[in-house]
Protein backbone atom coordinates (compact mmCIF):
# COMPACT_ATOMS: atom_id res chain seq x y z
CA UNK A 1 0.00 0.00 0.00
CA UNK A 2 1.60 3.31 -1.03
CA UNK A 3 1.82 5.93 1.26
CA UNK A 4 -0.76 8.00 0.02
CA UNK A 5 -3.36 4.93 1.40
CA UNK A 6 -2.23 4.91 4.67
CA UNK A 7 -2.25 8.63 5.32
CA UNK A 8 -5.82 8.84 4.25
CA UNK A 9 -6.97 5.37 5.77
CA UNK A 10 -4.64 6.66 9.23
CA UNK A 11 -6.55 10.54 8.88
CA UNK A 12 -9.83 8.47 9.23
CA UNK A 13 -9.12 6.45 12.03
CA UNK A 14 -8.11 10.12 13.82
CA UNK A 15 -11.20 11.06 13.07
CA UNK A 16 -13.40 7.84 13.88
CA UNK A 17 -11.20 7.95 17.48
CA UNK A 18 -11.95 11.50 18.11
CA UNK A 19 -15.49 11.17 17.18
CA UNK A 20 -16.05 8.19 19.73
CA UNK A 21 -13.88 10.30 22.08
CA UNK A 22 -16.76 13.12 21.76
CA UNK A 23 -19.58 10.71 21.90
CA UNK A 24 -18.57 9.26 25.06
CA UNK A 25 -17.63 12.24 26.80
CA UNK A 26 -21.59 13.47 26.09
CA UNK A 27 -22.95 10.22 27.23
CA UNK A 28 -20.64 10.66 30.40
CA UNK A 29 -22.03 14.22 31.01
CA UNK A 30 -25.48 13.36 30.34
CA UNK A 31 -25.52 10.40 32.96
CA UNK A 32 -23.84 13.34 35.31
CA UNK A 33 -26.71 15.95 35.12
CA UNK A 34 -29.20 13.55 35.63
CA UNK A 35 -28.17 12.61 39.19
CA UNK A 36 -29.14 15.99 40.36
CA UNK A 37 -32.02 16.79 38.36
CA UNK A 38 -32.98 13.80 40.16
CA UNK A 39 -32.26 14.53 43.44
CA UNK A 40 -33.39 17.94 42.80
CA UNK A 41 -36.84 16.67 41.90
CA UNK A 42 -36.58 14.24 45.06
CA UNK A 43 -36.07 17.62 47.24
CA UNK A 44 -39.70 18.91 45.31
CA UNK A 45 -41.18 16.41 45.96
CA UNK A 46 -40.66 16.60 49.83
CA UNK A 47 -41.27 20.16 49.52
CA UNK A 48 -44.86 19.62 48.46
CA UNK A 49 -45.63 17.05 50.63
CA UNK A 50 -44.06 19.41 53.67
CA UNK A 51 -46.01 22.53 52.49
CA UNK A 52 -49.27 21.67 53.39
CA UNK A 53 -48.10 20.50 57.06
CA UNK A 54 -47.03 24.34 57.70
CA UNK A 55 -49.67 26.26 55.51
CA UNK A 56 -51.55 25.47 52.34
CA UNK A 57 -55.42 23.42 53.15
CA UNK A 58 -54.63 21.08 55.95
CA UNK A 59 -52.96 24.25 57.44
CA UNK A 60 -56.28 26.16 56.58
CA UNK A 61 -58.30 23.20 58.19
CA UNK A 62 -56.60 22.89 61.10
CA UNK A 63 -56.46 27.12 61.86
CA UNK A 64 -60.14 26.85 61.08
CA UNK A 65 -60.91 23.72 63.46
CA UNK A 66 -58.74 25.67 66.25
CA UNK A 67 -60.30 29.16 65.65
CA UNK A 68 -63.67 26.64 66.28
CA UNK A 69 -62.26 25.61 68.84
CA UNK A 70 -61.51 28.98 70.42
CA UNK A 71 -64.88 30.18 69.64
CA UNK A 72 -66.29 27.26 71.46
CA UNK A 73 -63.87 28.20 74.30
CA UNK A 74 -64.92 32.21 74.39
CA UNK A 75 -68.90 30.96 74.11
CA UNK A 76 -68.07 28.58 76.81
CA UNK A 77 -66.13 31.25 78.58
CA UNK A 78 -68.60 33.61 78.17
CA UNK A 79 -71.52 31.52 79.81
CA UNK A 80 -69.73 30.61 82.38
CA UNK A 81 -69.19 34.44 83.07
CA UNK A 82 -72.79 34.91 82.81
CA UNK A 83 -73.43 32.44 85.48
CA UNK A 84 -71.17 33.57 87.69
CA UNK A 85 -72.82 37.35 86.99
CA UNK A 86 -76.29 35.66 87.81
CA UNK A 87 -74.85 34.20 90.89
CA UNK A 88 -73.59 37.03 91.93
CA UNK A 89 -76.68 39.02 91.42
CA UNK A 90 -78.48 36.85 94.10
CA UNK A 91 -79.33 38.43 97.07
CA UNK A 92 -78.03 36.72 100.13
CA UNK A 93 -81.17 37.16 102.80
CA UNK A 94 -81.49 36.99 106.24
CA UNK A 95 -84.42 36.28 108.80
CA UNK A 96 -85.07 37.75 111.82
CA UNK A 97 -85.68 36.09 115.11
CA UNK A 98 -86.43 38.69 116.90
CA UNK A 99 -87.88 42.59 116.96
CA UNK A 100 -84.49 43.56 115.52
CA UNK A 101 -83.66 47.29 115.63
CA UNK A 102 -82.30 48.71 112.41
CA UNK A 103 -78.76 51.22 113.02
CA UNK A 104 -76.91 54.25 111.03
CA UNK A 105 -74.38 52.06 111.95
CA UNK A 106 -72.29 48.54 113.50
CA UNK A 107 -72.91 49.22 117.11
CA UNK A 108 -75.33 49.91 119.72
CA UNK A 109 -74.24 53.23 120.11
CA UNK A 110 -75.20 53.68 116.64
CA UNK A 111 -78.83 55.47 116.23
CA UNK A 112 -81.86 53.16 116.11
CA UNK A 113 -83.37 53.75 112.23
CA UNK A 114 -86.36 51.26 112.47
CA UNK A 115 -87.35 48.47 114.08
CA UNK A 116 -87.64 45.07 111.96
CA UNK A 117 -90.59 42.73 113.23
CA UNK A 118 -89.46 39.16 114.29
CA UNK A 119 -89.99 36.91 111.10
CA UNK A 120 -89.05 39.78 108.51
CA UNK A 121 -86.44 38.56 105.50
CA UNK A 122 -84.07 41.65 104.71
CA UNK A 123 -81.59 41.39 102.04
CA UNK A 124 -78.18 41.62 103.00
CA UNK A 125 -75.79 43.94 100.96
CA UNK A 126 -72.51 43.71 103.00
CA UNK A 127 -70.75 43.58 106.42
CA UNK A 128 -68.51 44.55 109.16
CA UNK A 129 -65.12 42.90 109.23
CA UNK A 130 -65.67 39.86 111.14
CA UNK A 131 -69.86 39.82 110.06
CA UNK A 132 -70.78 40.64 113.70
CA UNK A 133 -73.11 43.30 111.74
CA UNK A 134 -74.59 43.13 108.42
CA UNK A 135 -75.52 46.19 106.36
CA UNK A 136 -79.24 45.40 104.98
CA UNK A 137 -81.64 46.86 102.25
CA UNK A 138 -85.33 47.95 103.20
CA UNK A 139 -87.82 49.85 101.81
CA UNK A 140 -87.02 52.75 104.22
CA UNK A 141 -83.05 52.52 102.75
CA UNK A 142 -80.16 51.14 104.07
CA UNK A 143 -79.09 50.03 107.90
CA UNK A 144 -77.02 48.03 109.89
CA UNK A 145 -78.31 45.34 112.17
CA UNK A 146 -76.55 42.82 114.23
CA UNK A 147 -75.45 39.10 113.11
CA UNK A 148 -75.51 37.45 115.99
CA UNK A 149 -77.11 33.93 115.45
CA UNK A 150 -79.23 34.40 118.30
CA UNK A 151 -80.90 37.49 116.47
CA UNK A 152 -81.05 36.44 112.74
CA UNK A 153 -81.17 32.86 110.64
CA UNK A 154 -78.08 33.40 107.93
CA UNK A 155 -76.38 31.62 105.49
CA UNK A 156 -73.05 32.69 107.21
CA UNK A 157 -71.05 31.27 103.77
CA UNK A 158 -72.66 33.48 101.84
CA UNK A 159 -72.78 35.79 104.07
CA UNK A 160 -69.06 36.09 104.59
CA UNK A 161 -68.55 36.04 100.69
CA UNK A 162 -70.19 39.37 101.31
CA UNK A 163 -68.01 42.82 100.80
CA UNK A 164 -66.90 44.11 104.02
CA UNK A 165 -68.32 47.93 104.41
CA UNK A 166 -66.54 50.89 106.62
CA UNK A 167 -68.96 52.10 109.26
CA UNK A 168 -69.59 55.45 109.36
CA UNK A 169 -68.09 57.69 111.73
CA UNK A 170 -69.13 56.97 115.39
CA UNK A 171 -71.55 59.08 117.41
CA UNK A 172 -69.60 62.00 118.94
CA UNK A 173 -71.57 61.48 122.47
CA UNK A 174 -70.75 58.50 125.00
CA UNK A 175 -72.56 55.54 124.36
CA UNK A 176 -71.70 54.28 128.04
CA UNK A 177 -72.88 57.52 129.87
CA UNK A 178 -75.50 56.39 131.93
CA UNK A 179 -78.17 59.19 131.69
CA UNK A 180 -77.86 58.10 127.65
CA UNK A 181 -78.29 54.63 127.88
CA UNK A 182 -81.58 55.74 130.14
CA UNK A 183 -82.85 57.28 127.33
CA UNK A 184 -81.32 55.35 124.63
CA UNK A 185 -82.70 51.81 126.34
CA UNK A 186 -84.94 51.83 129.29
CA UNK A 187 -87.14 54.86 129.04
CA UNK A 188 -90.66 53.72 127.91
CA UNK A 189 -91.98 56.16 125.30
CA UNK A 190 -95.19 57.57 123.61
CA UNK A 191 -95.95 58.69 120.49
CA UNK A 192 -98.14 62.18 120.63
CA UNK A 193 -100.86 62.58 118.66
CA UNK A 194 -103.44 65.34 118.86
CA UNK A 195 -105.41 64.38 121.82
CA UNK A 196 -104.32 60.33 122.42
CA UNK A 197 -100.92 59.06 122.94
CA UNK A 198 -99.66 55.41 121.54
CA UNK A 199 -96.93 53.09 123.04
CA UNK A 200 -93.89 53.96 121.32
CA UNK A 201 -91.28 52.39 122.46
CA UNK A 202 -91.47 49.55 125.93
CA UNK A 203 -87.87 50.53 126.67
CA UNK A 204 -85.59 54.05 124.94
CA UNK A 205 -85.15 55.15 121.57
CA UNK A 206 -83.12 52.13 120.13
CA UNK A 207 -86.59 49.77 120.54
CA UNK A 208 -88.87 51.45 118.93
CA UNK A 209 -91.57 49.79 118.10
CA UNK A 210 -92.99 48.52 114.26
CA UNK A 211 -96.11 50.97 114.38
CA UNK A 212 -93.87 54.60 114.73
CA UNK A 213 -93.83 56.62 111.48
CA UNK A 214 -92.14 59.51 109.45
CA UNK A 215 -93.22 62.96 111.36
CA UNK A 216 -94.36 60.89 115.04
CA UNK A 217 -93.62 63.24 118.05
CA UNK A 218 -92.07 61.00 120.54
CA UNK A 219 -91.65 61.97 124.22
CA UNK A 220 -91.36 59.85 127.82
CA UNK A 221 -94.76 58.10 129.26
CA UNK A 222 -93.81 59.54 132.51
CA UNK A 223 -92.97 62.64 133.18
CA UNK A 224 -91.29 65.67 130.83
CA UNK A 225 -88.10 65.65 128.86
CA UNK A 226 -86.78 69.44 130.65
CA UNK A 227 -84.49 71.90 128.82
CA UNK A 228 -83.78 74.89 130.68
CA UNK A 229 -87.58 76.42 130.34
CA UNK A 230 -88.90 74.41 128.10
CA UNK A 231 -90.19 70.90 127.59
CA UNK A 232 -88.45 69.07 124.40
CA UNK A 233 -89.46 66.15 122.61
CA UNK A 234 -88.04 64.08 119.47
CA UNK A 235 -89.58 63.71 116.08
CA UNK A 236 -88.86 60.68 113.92
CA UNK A 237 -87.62 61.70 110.50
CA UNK A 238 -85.77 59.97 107.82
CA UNK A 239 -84.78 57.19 109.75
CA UNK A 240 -83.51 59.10 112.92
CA UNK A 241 -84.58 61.50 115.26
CA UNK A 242 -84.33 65.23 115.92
CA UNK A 243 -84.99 67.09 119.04
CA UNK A 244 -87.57 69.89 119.06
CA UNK A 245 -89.18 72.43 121.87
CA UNK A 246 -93.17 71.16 122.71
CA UNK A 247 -93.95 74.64 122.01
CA UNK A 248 -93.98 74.90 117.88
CA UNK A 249 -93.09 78.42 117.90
CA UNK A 250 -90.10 77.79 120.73
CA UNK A 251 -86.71 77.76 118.86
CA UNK A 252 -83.53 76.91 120.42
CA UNK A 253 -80.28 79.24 120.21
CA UNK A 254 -79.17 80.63 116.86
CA UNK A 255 -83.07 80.20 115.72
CA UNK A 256 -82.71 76.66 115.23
CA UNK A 257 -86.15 74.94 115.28
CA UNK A 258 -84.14 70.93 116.00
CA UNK A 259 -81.31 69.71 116.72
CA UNK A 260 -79.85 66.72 115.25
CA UNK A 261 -79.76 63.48 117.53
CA UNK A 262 -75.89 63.41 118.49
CA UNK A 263 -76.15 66.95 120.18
CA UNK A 264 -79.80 65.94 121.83
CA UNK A 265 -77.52 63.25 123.12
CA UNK A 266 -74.48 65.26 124.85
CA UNK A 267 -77.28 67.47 126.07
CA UNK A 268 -78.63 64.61 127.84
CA UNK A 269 -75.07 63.65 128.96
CA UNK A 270 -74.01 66.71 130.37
CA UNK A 271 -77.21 67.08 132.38
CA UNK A 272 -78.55 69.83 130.47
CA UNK A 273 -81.59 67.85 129.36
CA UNK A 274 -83.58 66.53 132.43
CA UNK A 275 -85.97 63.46 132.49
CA UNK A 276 -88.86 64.23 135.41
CA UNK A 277 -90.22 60.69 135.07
CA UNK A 278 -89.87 57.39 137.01
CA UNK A 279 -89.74 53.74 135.72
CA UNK A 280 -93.29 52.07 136.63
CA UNK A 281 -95.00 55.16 137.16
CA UNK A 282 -98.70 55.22 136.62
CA UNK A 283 -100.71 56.48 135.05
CA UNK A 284 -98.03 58.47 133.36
CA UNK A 285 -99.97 59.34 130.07
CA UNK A 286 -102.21 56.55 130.29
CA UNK A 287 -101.16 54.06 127.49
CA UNK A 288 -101.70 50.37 129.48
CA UNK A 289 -98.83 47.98 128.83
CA UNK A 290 -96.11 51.20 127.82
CA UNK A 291 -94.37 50.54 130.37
CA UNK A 292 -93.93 47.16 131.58
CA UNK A 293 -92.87 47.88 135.18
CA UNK A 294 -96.33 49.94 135.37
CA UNK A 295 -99.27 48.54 137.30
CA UNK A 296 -102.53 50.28 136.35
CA UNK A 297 -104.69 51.15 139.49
């Protein structure tokens, strides 16, 4: 073979060489990139099937059953509120055992506002510290009465789940002064009327009885209540008493046609006011039974 042959037939083995040199070079680099675009569509995959875990509609179901289940909470929530407001609302009552006098405040130095018959239910609005006293509702306003168990039938529980109320300032004249607690708890006392009198009181101004009303003129069933010149007596008003002259045109100093209870009181105190009466004196002003230490002849 010359040597023209062989170059040519050499030239095309180059060439066939080189060719499967290129061809298996590309089948080598397209095995390569189709590893990752695998993997690469693995990692989609588990993208897709993590997406709805996180958001997406499972996400959208579950945000939906929780914000039911929140709005179940709030409406259950919200009736249990209610309840408690309805249990709250109801009044805690009380029932007397006995004639039970009715007081500006916790204490028996406290003015006398009413009396409250024996057998009367009174809603109860609050209390003293320790429930000794309980702060009632009546149609006449609010008062203070005592309770003791031996005086009223409570629910102490809900009683003592009861706010606990400051008492108002106490009387500025001595409770334990002996010529006030005559007055205040022994004295037996009438109500005046134009010509009659009626029982007002067996025993002071703190037992008054059921029957005295707004505007009564209350004095003693024996004898006179004395101030300087003048005969004085107490009217019932608003729940407490004032002291006025028997005369209606008698004033006392400065003009003043009454004076409030607390000052009647240190009059009576000091002496200044003087009872003329006796215990179980009859006939006194008549009214049978007034006083119970009173025979009638």
């Amino acid at each position: 073979m010359d040597n023209k042959k062989l170059g040519i037939i050499g030239g095309a083995l180059v060439i066939v060489l080189v060719l499967l040199v290129v061809l298996f070079a590309g089948t080598s680099c397209s095995s390569d990139s189709e590893e990752p675009a695998e993997t690469s569509g693995s990692g989609a995959v588990q993208e897709e099937q993590a997406t709805p875990i996180g958001s997406g509609t499972q996400a959208e179901s579950q945000a939906q059953s929780g914000s039911e289940g929140g709005s179940t909470a709030e409406s259950s929530s919200g009736g249990a509120s209610g309840g408690a407001a309805e249990s709250a609302e109801t009044p805690v009552k009380v029932k007397t055992k006995v004639n039970l006098n009715m007081r500006q405040g916790p204490g028996t130095n406290y003015p006398v506002i009413k009396s409250i018959p024996q057998g009367s239910e009174v809603t109860v609005v609050g209390r003293n510290e320790d429930g000794s006293w309980l702060v009632v509702e009546t149609e006449d306003g609010q008062g203070w009465i005592s309770g003791q168990a031996d005086f009223v039938e409570a629910d102490q529980a809900a009683v003592a789940g009861l706010p606990a109320v400051e008492a108002p300032p106490a009387p500025a004249y001595d409770a334990s002064n002996p010529k006030v607690q005559l007055l205040l708890e022994q004295i037996p006392l009438v109500v005046y009327h134009e010509k009659t009198f009626t029982c007002a009181s067996h025993g002071g101004l703190n037992h008054l009885l059921p029957e005295v009303a707004e505007g009564n003129v209350i004095g003693p069933h024996s004898g006179d209540f004395v101030y300087g010149n003048d005969n004085v007596l107490f009217q019932y008003t608003g729940g407490t008493f004032v002291l006025i002259k028997e005369s209606s045109v008698a004033r006392f100093e400065n003009g003043e046609k009454s004076l409030p209870l607390g000052k009647a009181l240190e009059l009576f105190a000091n002496g200044d006011i003087v009872w003329t009466g006796t215990l179980g004196d009859w006939p006194g002003r008549g009214v049978p039974g007034c006083d119970p230490a009173a025979k009638p002849q």
